[in-house]
C-alpha atoms as a PDB file:
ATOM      1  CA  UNK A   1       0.000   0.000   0.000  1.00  0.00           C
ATOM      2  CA  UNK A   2       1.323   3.666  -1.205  1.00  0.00           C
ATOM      3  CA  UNK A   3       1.900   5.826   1.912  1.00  0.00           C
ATOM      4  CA  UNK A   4       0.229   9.285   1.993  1.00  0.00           C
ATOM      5  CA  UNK A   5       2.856  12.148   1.510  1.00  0.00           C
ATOM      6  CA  UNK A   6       3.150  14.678   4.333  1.00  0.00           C
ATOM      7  CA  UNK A   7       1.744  18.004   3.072  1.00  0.00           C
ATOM      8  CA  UNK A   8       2.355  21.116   5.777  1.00  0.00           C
ATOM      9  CA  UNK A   9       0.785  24.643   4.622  1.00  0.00           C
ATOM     10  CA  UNK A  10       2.560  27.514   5.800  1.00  0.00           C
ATOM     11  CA  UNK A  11       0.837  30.008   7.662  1.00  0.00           C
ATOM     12  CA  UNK A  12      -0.295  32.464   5.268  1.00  0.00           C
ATOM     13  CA  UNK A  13       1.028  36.025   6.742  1.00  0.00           C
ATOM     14  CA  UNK A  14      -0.746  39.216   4.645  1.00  0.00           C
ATOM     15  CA  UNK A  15       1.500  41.479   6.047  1.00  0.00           C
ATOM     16  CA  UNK A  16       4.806  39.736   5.121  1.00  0.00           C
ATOM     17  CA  UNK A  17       3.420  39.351   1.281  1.00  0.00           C
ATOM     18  CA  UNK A  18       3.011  42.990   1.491  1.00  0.00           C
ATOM     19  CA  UNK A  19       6.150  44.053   2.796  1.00  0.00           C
ATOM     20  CA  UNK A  20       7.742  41.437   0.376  1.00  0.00           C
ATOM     21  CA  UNK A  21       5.962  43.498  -2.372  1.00  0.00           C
ATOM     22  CA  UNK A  22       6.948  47.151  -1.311  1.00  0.00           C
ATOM     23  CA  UNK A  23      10.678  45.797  -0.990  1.00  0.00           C
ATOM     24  CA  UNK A  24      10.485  45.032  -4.554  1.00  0.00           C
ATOM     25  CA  UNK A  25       8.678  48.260  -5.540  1.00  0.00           C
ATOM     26  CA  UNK A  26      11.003  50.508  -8.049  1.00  0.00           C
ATOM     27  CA  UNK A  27      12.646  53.422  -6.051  1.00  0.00           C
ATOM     28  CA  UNK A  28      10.676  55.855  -8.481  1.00  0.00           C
ATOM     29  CA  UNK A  29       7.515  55.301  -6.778  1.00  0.00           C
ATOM     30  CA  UNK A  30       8.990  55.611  -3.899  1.00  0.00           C
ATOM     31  CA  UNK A  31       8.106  59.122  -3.618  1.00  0.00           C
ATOM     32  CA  UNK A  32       4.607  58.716  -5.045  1.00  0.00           C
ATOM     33  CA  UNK A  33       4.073  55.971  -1.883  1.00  0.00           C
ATOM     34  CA  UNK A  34       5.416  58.296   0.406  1.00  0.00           C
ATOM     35  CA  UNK A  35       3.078  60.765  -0.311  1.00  0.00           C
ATOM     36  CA  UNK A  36      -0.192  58.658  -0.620  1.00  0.00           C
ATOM     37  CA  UNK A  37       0.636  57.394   3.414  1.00  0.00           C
ATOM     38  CA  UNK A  38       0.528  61.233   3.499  1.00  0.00           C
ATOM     39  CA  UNK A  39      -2.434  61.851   2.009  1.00  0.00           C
ATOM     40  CA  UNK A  40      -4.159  58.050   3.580  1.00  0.00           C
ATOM     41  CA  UNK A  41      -3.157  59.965   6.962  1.00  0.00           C
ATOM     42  CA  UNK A  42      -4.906  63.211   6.837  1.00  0.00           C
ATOM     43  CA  UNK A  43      -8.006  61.730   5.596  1.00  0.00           C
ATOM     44  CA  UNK A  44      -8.411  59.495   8.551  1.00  0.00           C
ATOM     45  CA  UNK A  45      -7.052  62.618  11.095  1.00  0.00           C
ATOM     46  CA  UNK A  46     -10.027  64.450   9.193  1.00  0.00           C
ATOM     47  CA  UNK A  47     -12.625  61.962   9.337  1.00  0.00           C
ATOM     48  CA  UNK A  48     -13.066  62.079   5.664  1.00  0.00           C
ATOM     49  CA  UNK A  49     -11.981  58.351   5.108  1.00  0.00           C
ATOM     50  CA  UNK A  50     -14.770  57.450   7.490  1.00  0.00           C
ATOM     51  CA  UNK A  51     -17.464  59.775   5.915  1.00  0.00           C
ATOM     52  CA  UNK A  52     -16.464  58.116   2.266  1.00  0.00           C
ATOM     53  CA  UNK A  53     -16.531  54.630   3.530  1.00  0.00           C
ATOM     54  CA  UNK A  54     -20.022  55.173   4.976  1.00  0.00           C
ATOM     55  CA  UNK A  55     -21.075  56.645   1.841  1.00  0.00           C
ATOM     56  CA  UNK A  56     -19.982  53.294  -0.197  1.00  0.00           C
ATOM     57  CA  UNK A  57     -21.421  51.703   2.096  1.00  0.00           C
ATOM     58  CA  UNK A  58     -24.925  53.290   1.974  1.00  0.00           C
ATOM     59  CA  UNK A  59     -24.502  53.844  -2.052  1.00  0.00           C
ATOM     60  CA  UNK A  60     -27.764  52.670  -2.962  1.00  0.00           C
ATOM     61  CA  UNK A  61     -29.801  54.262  -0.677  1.00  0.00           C
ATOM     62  CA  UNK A  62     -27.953  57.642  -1.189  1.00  0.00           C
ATOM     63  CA  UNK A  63     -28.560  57.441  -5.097  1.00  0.00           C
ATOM     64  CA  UNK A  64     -31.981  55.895  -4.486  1.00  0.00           C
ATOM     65  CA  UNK A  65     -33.185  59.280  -2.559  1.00  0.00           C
ATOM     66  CA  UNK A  66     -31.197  62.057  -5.146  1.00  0.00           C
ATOM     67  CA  UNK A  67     -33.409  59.481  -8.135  1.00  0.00           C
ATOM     68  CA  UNK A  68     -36.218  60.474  -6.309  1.00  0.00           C
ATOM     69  CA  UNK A  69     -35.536  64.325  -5.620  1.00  0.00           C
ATOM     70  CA  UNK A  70     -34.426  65.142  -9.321  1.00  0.00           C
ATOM     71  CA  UNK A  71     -37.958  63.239 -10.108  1.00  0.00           C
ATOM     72  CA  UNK A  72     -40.071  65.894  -8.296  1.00  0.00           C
ATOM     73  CA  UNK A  73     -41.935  68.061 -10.102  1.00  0.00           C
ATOM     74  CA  UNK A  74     -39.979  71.067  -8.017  1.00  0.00           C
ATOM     75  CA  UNK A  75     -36.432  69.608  -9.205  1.00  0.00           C
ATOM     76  CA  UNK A  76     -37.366  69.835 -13.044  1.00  0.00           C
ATOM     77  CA  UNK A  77     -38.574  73.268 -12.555  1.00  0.00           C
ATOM     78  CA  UNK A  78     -35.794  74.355 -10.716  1.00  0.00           C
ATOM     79  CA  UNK A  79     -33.224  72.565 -13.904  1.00  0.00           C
ATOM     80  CA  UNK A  80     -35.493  74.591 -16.586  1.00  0.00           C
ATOM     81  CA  UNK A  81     -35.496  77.706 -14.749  1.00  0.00           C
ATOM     82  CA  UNK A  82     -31.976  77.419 -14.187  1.00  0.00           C
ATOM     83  CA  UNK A  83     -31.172  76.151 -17.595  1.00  0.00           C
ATOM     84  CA  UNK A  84     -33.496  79.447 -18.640  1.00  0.00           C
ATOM     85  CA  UNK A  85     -31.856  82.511 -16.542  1.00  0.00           C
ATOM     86  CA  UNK A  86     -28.227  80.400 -17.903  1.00  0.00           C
ATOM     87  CA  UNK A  87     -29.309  81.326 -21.218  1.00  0.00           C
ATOM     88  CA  UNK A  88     -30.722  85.153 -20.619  1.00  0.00           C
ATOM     89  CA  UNK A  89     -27.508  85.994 -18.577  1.00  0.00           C
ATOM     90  CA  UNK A  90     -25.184  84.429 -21.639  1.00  0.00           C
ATOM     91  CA  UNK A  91     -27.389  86.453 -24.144  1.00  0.00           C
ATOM     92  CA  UNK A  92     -26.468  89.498 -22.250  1.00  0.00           C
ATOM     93  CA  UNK A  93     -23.931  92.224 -23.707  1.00  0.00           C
ATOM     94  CA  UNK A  94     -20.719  91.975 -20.941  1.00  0.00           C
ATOM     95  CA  UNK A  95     -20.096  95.624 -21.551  1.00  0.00           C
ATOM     96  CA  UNK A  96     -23.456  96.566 -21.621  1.00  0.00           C
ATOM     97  CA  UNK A  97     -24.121  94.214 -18.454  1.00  0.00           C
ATOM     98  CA  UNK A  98     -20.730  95.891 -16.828  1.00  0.00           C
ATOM     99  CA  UNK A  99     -22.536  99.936 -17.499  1.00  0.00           C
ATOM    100  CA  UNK A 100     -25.285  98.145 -15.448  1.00  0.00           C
ATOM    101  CA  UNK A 101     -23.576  97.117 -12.486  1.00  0.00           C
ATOM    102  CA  UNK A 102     -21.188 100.648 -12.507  1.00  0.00           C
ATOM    103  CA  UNK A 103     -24.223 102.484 -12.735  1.00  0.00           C
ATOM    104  CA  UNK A 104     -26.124 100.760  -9.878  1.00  0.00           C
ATOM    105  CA  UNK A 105     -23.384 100.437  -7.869  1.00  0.00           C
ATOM    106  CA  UNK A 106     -22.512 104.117  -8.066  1.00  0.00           C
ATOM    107  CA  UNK A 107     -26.330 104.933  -7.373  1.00  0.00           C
ATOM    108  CA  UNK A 108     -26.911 102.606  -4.440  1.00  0.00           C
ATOM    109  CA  UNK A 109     -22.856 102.491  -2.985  1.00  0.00           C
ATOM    110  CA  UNK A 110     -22.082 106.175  -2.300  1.00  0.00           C
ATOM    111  CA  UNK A 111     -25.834 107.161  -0.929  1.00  0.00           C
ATOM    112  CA  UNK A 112     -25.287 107.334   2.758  1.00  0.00           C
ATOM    113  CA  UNK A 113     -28.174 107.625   5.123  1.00  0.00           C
ATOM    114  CA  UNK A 114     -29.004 111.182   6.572  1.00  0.00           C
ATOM    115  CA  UNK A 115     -28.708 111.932   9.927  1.00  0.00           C
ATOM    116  CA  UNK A 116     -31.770 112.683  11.103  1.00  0.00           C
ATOM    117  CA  UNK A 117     -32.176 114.685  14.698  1.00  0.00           C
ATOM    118  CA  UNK A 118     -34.991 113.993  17.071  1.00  0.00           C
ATOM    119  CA  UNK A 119     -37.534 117.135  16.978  1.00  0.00           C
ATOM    120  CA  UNK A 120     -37.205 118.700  20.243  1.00  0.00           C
ATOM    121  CA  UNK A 121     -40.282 119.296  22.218  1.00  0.00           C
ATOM    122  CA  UNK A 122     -41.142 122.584  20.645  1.00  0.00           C
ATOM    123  CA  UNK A 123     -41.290 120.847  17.639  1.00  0.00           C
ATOM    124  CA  UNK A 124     -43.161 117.994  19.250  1.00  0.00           C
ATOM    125  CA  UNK A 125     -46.178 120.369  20.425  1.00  0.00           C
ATOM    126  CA  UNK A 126     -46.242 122.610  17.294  1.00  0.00           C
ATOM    127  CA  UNK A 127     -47.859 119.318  15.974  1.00  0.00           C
ATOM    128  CA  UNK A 128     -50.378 119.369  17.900  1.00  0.00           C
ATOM    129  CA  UNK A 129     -53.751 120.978  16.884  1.00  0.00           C
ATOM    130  CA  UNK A 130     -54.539 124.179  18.210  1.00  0.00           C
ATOM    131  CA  UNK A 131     -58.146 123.140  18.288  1.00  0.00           C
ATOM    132  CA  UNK A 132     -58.224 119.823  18.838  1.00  0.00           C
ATOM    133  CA  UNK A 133     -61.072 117.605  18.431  1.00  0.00           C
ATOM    134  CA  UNK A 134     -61.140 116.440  22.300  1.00  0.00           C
ATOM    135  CA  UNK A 135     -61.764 119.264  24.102  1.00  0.00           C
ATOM    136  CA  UNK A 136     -59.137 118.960  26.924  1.00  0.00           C
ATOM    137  CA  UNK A 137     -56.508 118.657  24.225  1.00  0.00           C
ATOM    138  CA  UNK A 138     -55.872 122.494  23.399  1.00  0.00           C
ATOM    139  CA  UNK A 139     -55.664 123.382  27.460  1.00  0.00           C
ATOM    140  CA  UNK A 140     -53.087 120.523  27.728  1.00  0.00           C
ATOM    141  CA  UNK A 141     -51.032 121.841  24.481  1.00  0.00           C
ATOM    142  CA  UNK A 142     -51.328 125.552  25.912  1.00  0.00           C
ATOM    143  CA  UNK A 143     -50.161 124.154  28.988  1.00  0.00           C
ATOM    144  CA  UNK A 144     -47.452 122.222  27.701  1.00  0.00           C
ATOM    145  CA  UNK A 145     -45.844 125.119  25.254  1.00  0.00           C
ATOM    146  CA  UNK A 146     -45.392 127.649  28.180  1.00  0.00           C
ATOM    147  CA  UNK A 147     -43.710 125.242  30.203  1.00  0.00           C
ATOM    148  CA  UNK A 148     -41.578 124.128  27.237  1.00  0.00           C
ATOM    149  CA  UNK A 149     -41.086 127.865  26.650  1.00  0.00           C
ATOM    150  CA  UNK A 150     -40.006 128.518  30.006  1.00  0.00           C
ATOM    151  CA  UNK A 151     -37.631 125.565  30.600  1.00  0.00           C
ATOM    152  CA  UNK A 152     -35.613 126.669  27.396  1.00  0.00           C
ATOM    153  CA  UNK A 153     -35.409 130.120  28.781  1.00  0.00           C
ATOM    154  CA  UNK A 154     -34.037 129.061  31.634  1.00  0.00           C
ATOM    155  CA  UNK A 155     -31.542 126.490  29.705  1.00  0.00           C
ATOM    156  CA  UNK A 156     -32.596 123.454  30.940  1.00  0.00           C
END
C-alpha cells in the first residue's frame, strides 16, 4: 500500500506578502508611496476616510433618494429655470451688463443715510392741533408750550 505524503501549509502572513511586495517596488515610486501614506493619513485625522466609507457603504440608498428628488416636479422646474436665466444671462452684452452694475453700484454704494435729529419738544407740540377735536386737548397743548417755553429760557 502507497503511503500518503506529508503536506504542511505555511501560515499564510498578509503582512509579510506585502512588505515582500513594497521591498520590490522601483525606487521611483517611492516618492509617489510616500506621499499617498501622506495623504491616507490626513483623511483618517479628518474623518473624511470614514465619511467616504459610509457613503460606499450606503450607495444605494444615497442614489436611491437624489433618483427620487431630481424626479419631483420642483427639481425639473428648478433645472429649466436654471437652464433658462443660464441662457438670458449668456445672451447678455458683458459691456453693456458691466454699465449696469457701474451704474447701480454708483447709485446705491455712495448714498449714505441722513442723519436725522430727534424734533425737540417745541417741535413735538407745534404738531399738535390748536383746536383739537377732544376738548381737553388744546388746554393741555397751551399748557405744555409755556412750560416748554419757560424751561428753554431758563436752559434746561
Amino acid at each position: 500500500m502507497a503511503r500518503p505524503i506529508a503536506f504542511e501549509v505555511p501560515p499564510y502572513d498578509p503582512r509579510e506578502t506585502l512588505r515582500k511586495r513594497l521591498e520590490a517596488v522601483p525606487v521611483e515610486h517611492a516618492e509617489a508611496l510616500l506621499e499617498s501614506y501622506e495623504l491616507l493619513e490626513q483623511l483618517h485625522q479628518t474623518g473624511t476616510l470614514r465619511v467616504l466609507t459610509g457613503a460606499l457603504a450606503a450607495g444605494n440608498q444615497i442614489l436611491e433618494t437624489a433618483v427620487e428628488a431630481a424626479h419631483s416636479a420642483e427639481a425639473v422646474r428648478a433645472t429649466r429655470n436654471a437652464i433658462l436665466l443660464g441662457k438670458m444671462l449668456a445672451s447678455i452684452n458683458p459691456e453693456v451688463l458691466e454699465g449696469i452694475v457701474a451704474a447701480v453700484s454708483e447709485t446705491l454704494g455712495s448714498h449714505q443715510k441722513p442723519v436725522i435729529e430727534p424734533p425737540g419738544l417745541l417741535a413735538l407740540l407745534s404738531h399738535f392741533p390748536s383746536q383739537g377735536t377732544a376738548p381737553e386737548l388744546p388746554s393741555s397743548t397751551a399748557s405744555l408750550k409755556i412750560s416748554a417755553t419757560r424751561s428753554s429760557c431758563r436752559g434746561i
